[in-house]
Protein backbone atom coordinates (compact mmCIF):
# COMPACT_ATOMS: atom_id res chain seq x y z
CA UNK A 1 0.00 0.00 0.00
CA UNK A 2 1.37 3.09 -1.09
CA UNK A 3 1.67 6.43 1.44
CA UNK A 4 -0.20 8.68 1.09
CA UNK A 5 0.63 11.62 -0.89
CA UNK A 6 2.26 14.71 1.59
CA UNK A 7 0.45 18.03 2.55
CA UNK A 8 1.03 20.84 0.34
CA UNK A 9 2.35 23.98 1.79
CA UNK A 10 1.64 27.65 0.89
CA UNK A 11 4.56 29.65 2.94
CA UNK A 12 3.78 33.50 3.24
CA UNK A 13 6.00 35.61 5.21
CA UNK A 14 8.22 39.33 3.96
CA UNK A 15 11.21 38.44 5.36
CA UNK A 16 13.44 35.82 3.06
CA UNK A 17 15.25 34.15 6.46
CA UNK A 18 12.29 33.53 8.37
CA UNK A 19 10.81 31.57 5.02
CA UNK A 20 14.00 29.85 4.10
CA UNK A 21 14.29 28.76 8.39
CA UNK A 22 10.40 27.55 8.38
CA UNK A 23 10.73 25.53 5.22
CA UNK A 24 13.96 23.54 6.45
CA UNK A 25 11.54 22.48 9.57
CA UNK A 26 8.48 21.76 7.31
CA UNK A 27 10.45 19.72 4.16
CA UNK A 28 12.33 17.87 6.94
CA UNK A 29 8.86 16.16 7.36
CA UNK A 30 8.05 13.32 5.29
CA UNK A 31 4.71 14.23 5.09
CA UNK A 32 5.26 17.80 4.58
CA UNK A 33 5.84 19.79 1.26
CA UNK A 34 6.37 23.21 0.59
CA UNK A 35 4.79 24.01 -3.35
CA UNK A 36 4.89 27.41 -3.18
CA UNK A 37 6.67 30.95 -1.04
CA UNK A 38 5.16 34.29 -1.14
CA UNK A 39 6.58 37.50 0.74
CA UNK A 40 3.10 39.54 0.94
CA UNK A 41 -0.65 38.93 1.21
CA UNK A 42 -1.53 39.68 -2.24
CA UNK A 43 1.40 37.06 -3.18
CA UNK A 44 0.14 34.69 -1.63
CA UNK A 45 -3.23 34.78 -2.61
CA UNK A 46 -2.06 35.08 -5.88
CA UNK A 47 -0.35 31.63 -5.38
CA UNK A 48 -3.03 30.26 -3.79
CA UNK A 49 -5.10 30.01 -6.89
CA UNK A 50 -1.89 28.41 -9.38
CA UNK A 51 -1.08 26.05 -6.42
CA UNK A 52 -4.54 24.72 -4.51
CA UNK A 53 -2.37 24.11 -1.17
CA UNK A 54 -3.70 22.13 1.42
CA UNK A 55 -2.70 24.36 3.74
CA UNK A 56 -1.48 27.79 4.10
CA UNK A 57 0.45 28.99 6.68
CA UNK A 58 0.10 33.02 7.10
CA UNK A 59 2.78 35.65 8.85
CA UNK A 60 0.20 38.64 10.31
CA UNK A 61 2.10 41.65 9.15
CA UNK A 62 2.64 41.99 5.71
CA UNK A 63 3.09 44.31 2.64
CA UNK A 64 0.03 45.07 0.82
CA UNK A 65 -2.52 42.46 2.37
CA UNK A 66 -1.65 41.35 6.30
CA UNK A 67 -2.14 37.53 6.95
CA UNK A 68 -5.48 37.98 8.44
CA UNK A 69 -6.54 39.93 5.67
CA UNK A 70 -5.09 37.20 3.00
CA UNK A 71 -6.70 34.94 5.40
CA UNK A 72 -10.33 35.97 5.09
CA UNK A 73 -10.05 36.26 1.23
CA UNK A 74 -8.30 32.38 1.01
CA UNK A 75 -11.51 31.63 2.77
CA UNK A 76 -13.61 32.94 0.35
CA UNK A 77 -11.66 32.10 -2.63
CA UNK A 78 -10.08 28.09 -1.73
CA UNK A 79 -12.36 26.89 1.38
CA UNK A 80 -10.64 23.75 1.17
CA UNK A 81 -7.12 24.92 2.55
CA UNK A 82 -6.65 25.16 6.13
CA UNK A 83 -5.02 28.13 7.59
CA UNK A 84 -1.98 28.63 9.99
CA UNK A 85 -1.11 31.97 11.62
CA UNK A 86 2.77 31.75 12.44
CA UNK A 87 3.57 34.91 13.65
CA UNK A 88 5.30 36.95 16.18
CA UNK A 89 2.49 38.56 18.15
CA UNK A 90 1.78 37.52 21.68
CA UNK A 91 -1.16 39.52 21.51
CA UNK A 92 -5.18 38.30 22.27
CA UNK A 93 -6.62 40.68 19.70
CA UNK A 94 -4.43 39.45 17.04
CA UNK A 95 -5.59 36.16 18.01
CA UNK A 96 -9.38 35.84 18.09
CA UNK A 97 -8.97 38.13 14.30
CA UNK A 98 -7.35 35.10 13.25
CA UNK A 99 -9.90 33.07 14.55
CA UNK A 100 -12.78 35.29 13.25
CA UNK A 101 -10.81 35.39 9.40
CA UNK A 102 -10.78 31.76 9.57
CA UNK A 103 -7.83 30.64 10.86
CA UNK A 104 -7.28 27.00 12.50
CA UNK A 105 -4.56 27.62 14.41
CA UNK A 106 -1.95 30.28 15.60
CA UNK A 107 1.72 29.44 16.38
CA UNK A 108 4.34 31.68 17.23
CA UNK A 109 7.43 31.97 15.66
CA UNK A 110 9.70 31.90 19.06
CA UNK A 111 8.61 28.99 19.52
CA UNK A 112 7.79 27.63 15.82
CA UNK A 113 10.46 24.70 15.86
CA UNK A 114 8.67 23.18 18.86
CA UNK A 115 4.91 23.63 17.70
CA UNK A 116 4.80 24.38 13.71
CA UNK A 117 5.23 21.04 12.81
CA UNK A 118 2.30 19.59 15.43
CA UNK A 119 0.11 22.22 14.12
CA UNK A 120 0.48 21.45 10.64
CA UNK A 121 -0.84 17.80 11.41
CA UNK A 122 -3.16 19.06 13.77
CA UNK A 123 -4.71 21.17 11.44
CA UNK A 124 -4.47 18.53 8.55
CA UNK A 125 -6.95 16.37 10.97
CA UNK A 126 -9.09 19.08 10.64
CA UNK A 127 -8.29 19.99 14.36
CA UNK A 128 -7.27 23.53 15.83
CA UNK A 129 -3.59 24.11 17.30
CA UNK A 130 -3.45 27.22 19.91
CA UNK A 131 -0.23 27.83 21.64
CA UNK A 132 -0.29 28.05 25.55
CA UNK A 133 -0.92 31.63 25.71
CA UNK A 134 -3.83 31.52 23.62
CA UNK A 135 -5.73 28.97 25.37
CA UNK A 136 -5.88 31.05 28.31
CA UNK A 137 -6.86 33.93 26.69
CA UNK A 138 -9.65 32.05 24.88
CA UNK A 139 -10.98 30.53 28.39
CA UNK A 140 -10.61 33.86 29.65
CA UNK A 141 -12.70 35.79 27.31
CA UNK A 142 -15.03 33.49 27.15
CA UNK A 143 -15.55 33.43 30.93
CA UNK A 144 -15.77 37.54 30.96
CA UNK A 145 -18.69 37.27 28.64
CA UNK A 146 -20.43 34.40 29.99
CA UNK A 147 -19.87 36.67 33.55
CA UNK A 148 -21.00 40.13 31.82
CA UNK A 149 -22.85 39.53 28.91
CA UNK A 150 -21.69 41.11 26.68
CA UNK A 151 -20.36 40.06 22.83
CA UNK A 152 -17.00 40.82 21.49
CA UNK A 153 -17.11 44.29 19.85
CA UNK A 154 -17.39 44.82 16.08
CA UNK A 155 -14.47 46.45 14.19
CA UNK A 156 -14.69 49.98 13.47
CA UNK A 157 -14.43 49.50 9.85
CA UNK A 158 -15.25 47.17 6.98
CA UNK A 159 -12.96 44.27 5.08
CA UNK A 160 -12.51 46.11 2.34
CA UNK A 161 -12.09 49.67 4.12
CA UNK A 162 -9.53 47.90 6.37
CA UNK A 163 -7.38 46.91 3.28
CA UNK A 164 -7.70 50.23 1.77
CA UNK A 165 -6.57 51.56 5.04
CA UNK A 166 -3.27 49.21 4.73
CA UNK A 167 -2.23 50.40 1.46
CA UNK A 168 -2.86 54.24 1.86
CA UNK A 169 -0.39 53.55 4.88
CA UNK A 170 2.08 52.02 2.75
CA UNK A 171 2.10 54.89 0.32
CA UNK A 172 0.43 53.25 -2.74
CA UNK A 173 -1.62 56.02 -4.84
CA UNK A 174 -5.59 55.74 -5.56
CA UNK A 175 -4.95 54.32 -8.76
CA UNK A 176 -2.19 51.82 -7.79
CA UNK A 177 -5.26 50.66 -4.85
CA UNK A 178 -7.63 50.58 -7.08
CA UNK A 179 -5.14 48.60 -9.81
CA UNK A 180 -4.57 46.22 -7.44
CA UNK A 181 -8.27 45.73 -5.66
CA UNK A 182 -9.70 45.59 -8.72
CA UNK A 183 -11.59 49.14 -8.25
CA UNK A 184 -12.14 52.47 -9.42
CA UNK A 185 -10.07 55.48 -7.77
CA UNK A 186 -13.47 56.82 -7.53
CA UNK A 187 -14.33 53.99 -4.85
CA UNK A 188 -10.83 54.19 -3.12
CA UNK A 189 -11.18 57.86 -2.76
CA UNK A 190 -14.59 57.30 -1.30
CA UNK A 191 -13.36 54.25 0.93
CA UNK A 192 -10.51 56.80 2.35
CA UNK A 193 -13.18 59.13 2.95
CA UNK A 194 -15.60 57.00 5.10
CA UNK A 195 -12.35 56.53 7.05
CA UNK A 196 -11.30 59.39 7.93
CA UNK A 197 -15.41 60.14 8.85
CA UNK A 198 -15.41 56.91 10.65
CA UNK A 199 -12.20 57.27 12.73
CA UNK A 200 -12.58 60.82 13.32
CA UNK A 201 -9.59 61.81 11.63
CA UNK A 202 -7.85 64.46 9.28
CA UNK A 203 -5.47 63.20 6.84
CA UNK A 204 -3.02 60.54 5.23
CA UNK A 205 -0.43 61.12 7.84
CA UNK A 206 -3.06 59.88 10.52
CA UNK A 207 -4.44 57.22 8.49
CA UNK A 208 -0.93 55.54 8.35
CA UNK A 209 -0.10 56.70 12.86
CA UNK A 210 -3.78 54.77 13.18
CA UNK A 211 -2.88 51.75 11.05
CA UNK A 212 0.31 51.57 12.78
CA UNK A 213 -1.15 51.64 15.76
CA UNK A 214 -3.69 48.81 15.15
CA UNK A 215 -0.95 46.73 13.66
CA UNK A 216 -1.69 47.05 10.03
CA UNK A 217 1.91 48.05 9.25
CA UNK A 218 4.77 48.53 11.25
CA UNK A 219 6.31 51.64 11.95
């Protein structure tokens, strides 16, 4: 009886070391293959649809489209491929968004040559991997709403608004956003407007403070 045949890997993350360092731990598994790399969110979604991975494992921040945002549209686009988060954040918001975009697990990176490679199968199984952290975070919100109440709070802005948000932090012009969203300038420029309504603010320069702030890019 022959084995059967080894996951498929989609590896997304901007920096070349951290990719080259997580693909030595994954192809060192027999039942492990990476088929494709990508160093942004767009990327990857972009090799998402040549490659059909079984899985794709995400970094959060990222030029053009973050992880979670790559995330929701692999969702949409290849329901069939399971989603990792590998990323550096120790931080519960970051978490349940990964959740919420469809993520079945979230590993971090300090400790990725412990945990990736049990969260890949995990996963696989059609199981979710959370590091320690996570769990308790998880119990813990859960317990505060059970306690109060209350439900998680919705974002501030839309999907769509949010990606807008990323790239008019990262410089790109209307038409290069609406180039690569698929848009008119028309749209972006109305998108940017709702935001600045929305978040109560003035200008570029505090679109790209906020989205630094929130973790969209880094600083």
């Amino acid at each position: 009886m022959t084995d059967p045949a080894p996951t498929r890997i989609l590896l997304a993350d901007d920096h070349a070391l951290v990719r080259r360092g997580v693909r030595l731990i994954l192809d060192g598994e027999p039942d492990l293959t990476v088929v494709a790399e990508a160093a942004d969110g767009a990327e990857a979604l972009e090799q998402a649809r040549v490659h059909r991975p079984d899985l794709a494992i995400l970094d959060i921040a990222m030029p053009r489209l973050t992880g979670l945002q790559a995330a929701r549209e692999l969702c949409r686009m290849l329901p069939e491929t399971r989603i990792l988060i590998l990323t550096m954040y120790d931080n519960e918001q970051f978490f349940f968004e990964a959740l919420g975009a469809g993520a079945s697990g979230y590993v971090l990176k300090s400790v990725a040559d412990r945990d990736l490679v049990e969260a890949c199968h995990a996963t696989v199984r059609g199981e979710s991997f959370l590091y320690p952290g996570a769990v308790n975070a998880l119990i813990r919100n859960y317990l505060d709403l059970a306690r109060e109440g209350r439900a998680l709070p919705a974002k501030a802005i839309t999907d769509r608004e949010e990606e807008i948000l990323k790239l008019v932090a990262e410089g790109h012009t209307s038409q290069e956003i609406a180039d690569l969203l698929v848009i008119s300038p028309k749209t972006v420029e109305r998108h940017r407007a709702n935001l600045l309504a929305k978040l109560g603010l003035r200008d570029r320069l505090a679109l790209t403070r906020y989205a630094i702030r929130v973790g969209l890019i880094q600083p």
